[in-house]
N, C-alpha and C. Protein backbone atom coordinates (compact mmCIF):
# COMPACT_ATOMS: atom_id res chain seq x y z
N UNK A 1 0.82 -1.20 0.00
CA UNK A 1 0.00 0.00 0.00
C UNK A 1 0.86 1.26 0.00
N UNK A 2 2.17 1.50 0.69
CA UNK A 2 2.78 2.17 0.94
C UNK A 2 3.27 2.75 -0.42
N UNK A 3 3.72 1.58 -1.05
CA UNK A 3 4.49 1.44 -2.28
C UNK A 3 3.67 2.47 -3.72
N UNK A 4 2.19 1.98 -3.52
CA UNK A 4 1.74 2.48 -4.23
C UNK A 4 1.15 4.31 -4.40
N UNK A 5 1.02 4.40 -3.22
CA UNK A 5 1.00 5.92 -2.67
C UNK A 5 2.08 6.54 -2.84
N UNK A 6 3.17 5.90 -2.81
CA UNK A 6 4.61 6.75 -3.06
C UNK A 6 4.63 6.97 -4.63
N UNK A 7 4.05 6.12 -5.37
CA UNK A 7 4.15 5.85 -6.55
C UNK A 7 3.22 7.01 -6.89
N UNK A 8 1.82 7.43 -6.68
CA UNK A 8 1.17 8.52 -6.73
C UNK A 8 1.60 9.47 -6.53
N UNK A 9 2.69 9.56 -5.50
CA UNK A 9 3.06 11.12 -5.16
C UNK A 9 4.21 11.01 -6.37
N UNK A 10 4.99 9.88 -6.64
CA UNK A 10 5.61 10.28 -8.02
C UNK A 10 5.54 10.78 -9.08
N UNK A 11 4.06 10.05 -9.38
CA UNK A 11 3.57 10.77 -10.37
C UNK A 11 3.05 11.82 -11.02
N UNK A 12 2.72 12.52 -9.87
CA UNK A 12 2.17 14.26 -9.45
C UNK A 12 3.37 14.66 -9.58
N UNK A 13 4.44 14.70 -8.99
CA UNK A 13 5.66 15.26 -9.43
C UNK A 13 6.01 15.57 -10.67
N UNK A 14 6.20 14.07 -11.26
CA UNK A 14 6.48 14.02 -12.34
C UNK A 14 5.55 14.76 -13.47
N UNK A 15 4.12 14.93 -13.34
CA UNK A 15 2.82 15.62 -14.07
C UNK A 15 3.57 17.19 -13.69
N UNK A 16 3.82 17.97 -12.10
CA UNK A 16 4.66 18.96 -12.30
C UNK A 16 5.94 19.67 -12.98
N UNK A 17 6.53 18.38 -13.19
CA UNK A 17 7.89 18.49 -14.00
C UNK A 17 7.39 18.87 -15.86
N UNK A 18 6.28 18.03 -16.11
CA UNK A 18 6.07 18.12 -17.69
C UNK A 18 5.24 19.53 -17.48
N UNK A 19 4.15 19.80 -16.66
CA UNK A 19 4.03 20.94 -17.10
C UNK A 19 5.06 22.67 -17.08
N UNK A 20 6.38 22.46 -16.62
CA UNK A 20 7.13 22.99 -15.99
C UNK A 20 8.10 23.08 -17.36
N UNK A 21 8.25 21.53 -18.22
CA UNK A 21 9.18 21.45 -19.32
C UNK A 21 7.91 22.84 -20.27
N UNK A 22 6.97 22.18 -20.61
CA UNK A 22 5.76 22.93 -21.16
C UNK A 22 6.56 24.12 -21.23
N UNK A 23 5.50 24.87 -20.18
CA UNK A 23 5.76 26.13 -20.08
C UNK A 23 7.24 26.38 -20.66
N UNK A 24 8.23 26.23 -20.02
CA UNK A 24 9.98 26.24 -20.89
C UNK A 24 9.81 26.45 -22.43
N UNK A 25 9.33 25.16 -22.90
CA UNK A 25 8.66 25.39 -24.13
C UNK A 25 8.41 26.33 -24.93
N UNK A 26 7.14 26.55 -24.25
CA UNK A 26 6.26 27.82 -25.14
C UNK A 26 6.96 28.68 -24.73
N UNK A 27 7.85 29.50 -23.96
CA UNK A 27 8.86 30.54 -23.68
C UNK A 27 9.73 30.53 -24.65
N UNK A 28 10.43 29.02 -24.66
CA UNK A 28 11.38 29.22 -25.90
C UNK A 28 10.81 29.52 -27.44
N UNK A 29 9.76 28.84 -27.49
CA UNK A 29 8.88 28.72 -28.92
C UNK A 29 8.70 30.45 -29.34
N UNK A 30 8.05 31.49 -28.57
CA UNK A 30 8.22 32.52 -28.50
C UNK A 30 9.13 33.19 -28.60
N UNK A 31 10.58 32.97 -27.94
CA UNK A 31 11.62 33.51 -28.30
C UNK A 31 12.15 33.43 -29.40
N UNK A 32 12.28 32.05 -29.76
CA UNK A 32 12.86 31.73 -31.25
C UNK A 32 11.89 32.05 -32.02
N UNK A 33 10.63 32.80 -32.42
CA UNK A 33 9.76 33.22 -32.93
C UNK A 33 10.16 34.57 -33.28
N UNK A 34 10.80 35.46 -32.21
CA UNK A 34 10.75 36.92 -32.30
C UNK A 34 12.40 36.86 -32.81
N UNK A 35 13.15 35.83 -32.77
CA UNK A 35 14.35 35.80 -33.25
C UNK A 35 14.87 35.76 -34.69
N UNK A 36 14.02 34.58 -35.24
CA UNK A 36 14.21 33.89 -36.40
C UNK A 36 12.84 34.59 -37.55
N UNK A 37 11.53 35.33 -36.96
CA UNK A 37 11.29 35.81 -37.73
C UNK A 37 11.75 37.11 -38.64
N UNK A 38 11.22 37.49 -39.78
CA UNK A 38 11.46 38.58 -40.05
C UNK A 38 10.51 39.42 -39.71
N UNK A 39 10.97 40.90 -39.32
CA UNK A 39 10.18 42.24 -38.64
C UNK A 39 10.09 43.40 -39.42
N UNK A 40 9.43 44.04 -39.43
CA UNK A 40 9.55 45.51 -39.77
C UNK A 40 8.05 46.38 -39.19
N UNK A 41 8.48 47.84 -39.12
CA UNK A 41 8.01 48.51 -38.43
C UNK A 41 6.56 49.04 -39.31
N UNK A 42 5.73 49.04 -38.62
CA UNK A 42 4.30 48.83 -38.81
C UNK A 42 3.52 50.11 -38.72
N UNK A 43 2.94 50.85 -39.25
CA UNK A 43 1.91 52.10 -38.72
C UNK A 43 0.79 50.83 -38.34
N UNK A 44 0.08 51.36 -36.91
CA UNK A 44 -1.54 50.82 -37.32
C UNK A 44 -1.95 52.11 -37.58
N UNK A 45 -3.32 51.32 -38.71
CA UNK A 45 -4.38 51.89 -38.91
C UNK A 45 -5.79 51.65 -38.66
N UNK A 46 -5.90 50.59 -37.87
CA UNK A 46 -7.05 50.37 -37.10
C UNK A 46 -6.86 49.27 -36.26
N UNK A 47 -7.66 49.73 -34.65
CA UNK A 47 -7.43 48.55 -33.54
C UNK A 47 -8.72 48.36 -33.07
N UNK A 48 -9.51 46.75 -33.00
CA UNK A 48 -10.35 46.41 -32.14
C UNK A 48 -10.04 45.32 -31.66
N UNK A 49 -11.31 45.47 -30.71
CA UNK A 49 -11.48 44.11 -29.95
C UNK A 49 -12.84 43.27 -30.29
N UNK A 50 -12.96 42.04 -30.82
CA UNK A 50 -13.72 41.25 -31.41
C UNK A 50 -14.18 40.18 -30.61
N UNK A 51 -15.28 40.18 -30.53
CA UNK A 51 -15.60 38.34 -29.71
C UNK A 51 -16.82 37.84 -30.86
N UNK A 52 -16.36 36.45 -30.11
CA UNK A 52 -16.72 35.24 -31.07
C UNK A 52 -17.53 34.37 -29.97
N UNK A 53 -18.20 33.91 -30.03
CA UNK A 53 -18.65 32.26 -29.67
C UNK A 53 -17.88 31.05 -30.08
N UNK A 54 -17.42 30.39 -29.22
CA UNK A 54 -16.35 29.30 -29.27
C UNK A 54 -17.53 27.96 -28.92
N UNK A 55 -17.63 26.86 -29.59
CA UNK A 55 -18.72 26.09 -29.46
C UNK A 55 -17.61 24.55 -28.81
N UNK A 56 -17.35 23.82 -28.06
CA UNK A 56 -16.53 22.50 -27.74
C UNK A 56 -17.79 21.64 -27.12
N UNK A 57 -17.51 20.73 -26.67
CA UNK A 57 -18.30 19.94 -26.75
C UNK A 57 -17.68 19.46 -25.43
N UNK A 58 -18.67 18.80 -24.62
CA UNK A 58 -18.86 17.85 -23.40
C UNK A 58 -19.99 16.91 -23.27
N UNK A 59 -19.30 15.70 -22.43
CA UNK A 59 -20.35 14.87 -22.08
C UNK A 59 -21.04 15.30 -21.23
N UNK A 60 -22.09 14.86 -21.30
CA UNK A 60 -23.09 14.98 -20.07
C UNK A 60 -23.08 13.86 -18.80
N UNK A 61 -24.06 13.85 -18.20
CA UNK A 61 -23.91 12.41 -17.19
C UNK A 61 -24.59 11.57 -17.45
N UNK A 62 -25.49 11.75 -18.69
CA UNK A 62 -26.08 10.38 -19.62
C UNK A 62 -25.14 10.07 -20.83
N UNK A 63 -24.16 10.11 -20.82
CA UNK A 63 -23.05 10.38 -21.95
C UNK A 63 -23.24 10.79 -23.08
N UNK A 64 -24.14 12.03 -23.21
CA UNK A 64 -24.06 12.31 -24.44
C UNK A 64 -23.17 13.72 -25.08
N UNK A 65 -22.92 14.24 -25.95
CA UNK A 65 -22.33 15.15 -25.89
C UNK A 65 -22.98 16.41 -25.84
N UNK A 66 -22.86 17.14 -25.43
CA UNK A 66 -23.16 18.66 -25.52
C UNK A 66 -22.32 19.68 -25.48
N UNK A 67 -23.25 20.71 -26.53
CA UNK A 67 -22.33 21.51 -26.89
C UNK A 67 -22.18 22.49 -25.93
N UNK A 68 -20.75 23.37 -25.94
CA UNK A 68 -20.66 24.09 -24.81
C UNK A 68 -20.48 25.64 -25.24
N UNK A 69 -20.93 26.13 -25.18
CA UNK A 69 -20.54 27.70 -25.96
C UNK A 69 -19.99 28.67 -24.90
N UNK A 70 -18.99 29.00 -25.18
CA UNK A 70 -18.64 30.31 -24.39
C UNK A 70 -17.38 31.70 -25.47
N UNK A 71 -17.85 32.78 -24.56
CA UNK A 71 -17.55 34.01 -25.35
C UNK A 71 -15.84 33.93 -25.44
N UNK A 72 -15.12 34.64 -26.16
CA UNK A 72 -14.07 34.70 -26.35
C UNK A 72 -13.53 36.34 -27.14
N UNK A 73 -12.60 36.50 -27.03
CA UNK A 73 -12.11 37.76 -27.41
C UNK A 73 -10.65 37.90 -28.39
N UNK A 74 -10.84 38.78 -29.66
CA UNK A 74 -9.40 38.45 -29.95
C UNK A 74 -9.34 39.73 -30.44
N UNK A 75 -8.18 40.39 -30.37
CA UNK A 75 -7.12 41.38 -30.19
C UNK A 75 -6.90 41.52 -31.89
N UNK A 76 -7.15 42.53 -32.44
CA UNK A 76 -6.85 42.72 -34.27
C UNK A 76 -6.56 44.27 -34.73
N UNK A 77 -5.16 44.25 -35.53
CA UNK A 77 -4.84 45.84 -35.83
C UNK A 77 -4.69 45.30 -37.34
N UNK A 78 -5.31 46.53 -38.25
CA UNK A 78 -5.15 46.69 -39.52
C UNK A 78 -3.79 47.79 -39.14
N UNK A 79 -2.74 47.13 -40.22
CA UNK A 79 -1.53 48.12 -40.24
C UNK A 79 -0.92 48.29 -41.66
N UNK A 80 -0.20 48.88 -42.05
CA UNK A 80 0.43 48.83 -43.23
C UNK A 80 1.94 49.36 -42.59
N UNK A 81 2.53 48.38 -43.69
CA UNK A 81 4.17 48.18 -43.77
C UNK A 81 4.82 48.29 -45.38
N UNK A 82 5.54 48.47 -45.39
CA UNK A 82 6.44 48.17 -46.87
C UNK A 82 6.93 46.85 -46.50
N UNK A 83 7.41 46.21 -47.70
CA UNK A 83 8.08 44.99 -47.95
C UNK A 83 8.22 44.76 -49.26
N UNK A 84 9.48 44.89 -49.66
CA UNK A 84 10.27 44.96 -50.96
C UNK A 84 9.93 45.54 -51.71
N UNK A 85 9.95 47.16 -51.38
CA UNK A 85 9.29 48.46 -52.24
C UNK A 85 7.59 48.48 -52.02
N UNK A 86 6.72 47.45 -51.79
CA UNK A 86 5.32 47.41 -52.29
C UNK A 86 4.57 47.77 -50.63
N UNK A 87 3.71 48.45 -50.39
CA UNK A 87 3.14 49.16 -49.41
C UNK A 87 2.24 48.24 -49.03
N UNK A 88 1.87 47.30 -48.19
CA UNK A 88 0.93 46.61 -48.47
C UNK A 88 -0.19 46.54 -46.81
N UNK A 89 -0.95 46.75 -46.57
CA UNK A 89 -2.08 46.61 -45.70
C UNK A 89 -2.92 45.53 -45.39
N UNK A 90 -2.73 45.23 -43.53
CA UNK A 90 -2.90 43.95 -43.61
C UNK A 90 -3.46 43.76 -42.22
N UNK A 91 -4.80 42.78 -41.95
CA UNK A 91 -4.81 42.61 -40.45
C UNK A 91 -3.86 41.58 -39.96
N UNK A 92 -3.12 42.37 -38.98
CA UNK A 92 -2.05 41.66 -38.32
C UNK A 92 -3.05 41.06 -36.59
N UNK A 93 -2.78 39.67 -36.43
CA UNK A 93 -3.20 39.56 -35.20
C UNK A 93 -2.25 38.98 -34.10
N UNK A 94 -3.01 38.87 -32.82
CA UNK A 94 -2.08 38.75 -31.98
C UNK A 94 -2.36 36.88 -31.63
N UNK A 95 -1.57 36.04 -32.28
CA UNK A 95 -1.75 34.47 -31.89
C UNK A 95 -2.05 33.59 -30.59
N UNK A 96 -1.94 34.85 -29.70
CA UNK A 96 -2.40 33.49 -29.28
C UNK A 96 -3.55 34.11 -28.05
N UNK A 97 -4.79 33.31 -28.32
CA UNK A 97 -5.87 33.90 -28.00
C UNK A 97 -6.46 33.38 -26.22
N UNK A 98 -6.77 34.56 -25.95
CA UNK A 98 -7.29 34.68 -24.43
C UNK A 98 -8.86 34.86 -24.10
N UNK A 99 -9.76 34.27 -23.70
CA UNK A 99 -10.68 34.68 -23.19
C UNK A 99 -11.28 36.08 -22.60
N UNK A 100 -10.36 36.64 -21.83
CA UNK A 100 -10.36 37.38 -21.21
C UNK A 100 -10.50 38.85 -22.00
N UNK A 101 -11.13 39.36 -21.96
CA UNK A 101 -11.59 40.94 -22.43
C UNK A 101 -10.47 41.97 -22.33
N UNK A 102 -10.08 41.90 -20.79
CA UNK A 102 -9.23 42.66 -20.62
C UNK A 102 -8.39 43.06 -21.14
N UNK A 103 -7.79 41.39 -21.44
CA UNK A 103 -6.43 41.14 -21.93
C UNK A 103 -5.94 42.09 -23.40
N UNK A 104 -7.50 41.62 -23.84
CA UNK A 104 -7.47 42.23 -25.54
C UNK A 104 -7.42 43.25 -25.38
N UNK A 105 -8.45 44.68 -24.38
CA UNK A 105 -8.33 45.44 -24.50
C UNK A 105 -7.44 46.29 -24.35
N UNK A 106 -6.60 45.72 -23.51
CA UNK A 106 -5.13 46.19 -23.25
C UNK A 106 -4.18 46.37 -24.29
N UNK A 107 -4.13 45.30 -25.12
CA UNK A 107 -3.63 45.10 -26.53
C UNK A 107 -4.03 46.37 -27.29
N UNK A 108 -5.57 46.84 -27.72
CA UNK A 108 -6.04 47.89 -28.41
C UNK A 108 -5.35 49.06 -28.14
N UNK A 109 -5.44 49.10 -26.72
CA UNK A 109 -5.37 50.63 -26.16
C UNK A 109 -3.73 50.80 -26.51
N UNK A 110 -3.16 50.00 -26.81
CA UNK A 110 -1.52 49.86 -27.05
C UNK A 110 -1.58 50.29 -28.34
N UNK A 111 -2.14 50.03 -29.18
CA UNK A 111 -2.33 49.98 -30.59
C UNK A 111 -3.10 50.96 -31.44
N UNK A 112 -2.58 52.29 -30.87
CA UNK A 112 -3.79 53.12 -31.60
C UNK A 112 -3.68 53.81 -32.71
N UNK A 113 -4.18 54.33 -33.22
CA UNK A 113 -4.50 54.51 -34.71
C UNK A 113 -2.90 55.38 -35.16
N UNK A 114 -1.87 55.18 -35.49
CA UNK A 114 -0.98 56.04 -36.66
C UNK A 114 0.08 55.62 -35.68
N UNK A 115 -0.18 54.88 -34.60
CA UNK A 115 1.68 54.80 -33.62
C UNK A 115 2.19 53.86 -34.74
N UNK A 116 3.10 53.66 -33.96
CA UNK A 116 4.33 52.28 -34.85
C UNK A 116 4.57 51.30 -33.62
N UNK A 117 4.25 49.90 -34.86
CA UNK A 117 4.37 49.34 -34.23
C UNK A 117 5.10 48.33 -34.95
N UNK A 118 6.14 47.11 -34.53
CA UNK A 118 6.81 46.36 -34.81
C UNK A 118 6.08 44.69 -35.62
N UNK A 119 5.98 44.20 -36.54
CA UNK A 119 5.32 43.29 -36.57
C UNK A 119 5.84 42.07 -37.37
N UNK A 120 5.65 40.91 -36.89
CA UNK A 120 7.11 39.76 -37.44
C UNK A 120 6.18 39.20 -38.59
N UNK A 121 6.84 38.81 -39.55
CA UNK A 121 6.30 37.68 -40.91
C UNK A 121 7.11 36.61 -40.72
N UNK A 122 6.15 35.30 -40.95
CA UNK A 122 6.12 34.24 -41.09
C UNK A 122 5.95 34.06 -42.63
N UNK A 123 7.41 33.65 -43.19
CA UNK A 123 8.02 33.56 -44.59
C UNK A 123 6.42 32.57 -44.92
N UNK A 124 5.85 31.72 -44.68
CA UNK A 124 4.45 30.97 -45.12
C UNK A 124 3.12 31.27 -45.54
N UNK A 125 3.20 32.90 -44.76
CA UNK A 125 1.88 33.61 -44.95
C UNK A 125 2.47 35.26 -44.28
N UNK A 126 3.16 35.46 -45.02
CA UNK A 126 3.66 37.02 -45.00
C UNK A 126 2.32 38.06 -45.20
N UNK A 127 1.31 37.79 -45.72
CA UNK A 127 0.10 38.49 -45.81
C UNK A 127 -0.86 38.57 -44.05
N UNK A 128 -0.58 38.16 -43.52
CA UNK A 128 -0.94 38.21 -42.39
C UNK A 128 0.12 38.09 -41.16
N UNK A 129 0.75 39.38 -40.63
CA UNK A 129 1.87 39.61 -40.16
C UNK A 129 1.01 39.50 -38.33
N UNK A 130 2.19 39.01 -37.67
CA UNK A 130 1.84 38.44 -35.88
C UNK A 130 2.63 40.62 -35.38
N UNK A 131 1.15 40.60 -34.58
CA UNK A 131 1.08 41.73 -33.95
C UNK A 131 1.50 41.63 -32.30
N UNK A 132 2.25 42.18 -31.74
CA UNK A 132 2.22 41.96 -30.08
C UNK A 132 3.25 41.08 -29.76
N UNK A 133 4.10 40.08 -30.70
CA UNK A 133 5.53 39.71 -30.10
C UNK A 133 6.23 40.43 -29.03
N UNK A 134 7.16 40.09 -28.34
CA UNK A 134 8.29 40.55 -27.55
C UNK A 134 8.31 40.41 -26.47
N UNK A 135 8.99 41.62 -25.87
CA UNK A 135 9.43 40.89 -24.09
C UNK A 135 8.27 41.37 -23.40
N UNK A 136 7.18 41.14 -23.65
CA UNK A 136 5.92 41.98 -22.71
C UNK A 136 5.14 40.69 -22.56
N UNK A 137 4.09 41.20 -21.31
CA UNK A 137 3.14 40.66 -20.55
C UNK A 137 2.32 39.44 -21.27
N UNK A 138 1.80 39.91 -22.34
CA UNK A 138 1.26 39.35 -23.59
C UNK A 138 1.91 37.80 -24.26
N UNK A 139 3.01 38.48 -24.50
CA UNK A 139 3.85 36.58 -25.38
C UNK A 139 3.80 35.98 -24.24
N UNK A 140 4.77 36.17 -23.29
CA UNK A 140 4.81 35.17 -22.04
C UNK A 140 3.70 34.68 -20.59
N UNK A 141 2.62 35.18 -20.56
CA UNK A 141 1.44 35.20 -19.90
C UNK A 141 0.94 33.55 -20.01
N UNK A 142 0.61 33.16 -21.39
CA UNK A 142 0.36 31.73 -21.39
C UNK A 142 1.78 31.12 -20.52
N UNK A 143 2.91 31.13 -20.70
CA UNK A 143 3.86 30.28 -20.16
C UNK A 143 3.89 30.64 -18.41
N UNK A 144 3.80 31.98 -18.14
CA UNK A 144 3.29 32.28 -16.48
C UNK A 144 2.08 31.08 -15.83
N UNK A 145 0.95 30.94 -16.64
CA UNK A 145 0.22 30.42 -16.03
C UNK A 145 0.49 28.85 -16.34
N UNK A 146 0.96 28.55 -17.15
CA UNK A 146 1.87 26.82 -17.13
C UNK A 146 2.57 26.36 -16.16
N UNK A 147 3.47 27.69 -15.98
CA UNK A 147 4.26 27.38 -14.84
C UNK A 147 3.76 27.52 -13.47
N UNK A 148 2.74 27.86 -13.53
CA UNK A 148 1.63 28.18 -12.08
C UNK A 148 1.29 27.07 -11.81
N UNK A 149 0.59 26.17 -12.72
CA UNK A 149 -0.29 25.42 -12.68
C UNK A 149 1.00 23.96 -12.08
N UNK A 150 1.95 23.80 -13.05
CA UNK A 150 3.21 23.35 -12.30
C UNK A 150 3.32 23.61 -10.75
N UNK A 151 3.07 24.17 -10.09
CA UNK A 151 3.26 25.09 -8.78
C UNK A 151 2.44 24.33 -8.13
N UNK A 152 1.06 24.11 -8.10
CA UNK A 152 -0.49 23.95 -8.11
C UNK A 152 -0.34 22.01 -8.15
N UNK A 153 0.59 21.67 -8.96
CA UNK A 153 0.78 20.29 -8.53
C UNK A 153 1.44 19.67 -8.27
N UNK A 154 2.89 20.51 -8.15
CA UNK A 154 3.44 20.11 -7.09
C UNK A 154 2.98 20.17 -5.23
N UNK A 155 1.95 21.34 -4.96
CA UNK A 155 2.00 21.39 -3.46
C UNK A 155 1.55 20.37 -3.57
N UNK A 156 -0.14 19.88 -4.68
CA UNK A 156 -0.52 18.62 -4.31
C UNK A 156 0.36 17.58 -3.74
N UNK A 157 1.34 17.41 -4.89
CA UNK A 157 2.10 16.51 -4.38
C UNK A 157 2.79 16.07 -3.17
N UNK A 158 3.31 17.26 -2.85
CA UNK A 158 3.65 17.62 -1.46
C UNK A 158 2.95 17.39 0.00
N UNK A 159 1.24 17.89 -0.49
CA UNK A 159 0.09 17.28 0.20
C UNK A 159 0.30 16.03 0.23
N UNK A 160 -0.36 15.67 -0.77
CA UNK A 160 -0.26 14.09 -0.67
C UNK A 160 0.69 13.23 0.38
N UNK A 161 2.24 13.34 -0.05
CA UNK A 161 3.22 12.95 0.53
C UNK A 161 3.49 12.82 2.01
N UNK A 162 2.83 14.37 2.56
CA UNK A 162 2.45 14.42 3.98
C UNK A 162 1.42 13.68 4.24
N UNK A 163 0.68 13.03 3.72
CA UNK A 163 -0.50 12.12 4.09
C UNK A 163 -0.15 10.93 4.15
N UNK A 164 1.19 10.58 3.22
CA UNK A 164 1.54 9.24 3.60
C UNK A 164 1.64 8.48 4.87
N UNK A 165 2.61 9.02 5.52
CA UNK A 165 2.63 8.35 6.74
C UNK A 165 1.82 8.44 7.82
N UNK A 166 0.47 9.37 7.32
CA UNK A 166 -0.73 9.43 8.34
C UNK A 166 -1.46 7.97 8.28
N UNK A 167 -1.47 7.86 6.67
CA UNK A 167 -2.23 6.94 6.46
C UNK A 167 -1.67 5.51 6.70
N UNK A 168 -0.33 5.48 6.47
CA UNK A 168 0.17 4.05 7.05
C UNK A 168 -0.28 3.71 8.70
N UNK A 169 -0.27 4.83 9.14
CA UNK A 169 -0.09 4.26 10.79
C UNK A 169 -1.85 3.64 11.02
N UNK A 170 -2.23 4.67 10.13
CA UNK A 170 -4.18 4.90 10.31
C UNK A 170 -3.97 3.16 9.89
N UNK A 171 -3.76 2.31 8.86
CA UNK A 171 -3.85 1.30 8.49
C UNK A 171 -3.21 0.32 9.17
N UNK A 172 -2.30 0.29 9.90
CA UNK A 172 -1.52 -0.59 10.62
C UNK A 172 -1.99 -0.68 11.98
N UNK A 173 -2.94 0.56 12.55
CA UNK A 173 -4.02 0.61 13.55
C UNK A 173 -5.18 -0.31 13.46
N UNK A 174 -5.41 -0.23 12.18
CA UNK A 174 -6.72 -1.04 11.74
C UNK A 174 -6.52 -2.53 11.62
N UNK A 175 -5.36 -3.01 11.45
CA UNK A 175 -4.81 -4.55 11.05
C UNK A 175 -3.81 -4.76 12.84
């Protein structure tokens, strides 16, 4: 019994460690993103904030599926840039998408009509240039809360672990 509880608290660990590589991950994925793409400097010419209905699906407790709808928000600047002499105008967005209202609106209010702003192409689809790269709140926020959630299972783990030897004695009382 012992054996196997230790084995649980291993495995919570170990579930902390991958979400911990994760997060690392998407930090690096981001970096080498703002590294290896190509950039150039951006006027916007228009910033909103857009929501959508996001539809996923869940079981129910008669197993069937249902659909689940909830609101969502995404962050969008029309900008124009040059690129190889030709002037070209384009909604640039920000990839990677948040629920949260705030978040977007924060993005807008950054983004207002004639500033400059920096925006990377992806040699695959250069017609739609990534808005909001760099060392700010925004790129790295998903990898903050990865690494939280890492945090979140390790105490479990930690919990747990302290319960071990409650529970051995509780069982060796009982036998």
């Amino acid at each position: 019994m012992e054996s196997t509880l230790r084995m649980a608290v291993g495995f919570i660990y170990f579930l902390a460690g991958l979400t911990w590589l994760g997060a690392a991950a998407f930090a690096g994925y981001r970096v080498y993103q703002m590294r290896t793409l190509p950039s150039v400097e951006a006027e916007v010419v228009q910033a909103s904030t857009e929501s959508y209905t996001s539809t996923s699906y869940r079981r129910d407790a008669t197993n069937w599926n249902r659909p689940v709808r909830s609101r969502m928000y995404s962050a969008a600047a029309v900008v124009r840039y040059s690129r190889d002499g030709k002037v070209i105008t384009a909604e640039a967005g920000f990839d990677t998408g948040f629920s949260w209202k705030w978040v977007q609106d924060r993005l807008v209010r950054e983004w207002t009509p004639g500033s400059r702003v920096r925006v990377y192409l992806d040699p695959a689809k250069e017609s739609e240039p990534l808005i909001g790269l760099g060392a700010n709140l925004n790129t790295f926020l998903p990898s903050g809360m990865i690494a939280f959630f890492g945090f979140f299972l390790y105490g479990c783990g930690y919990g747990v672990a302290r319960l071990v030897p409650a529970v051995m004695r509780l069982i060796d009382a009982v036998h």
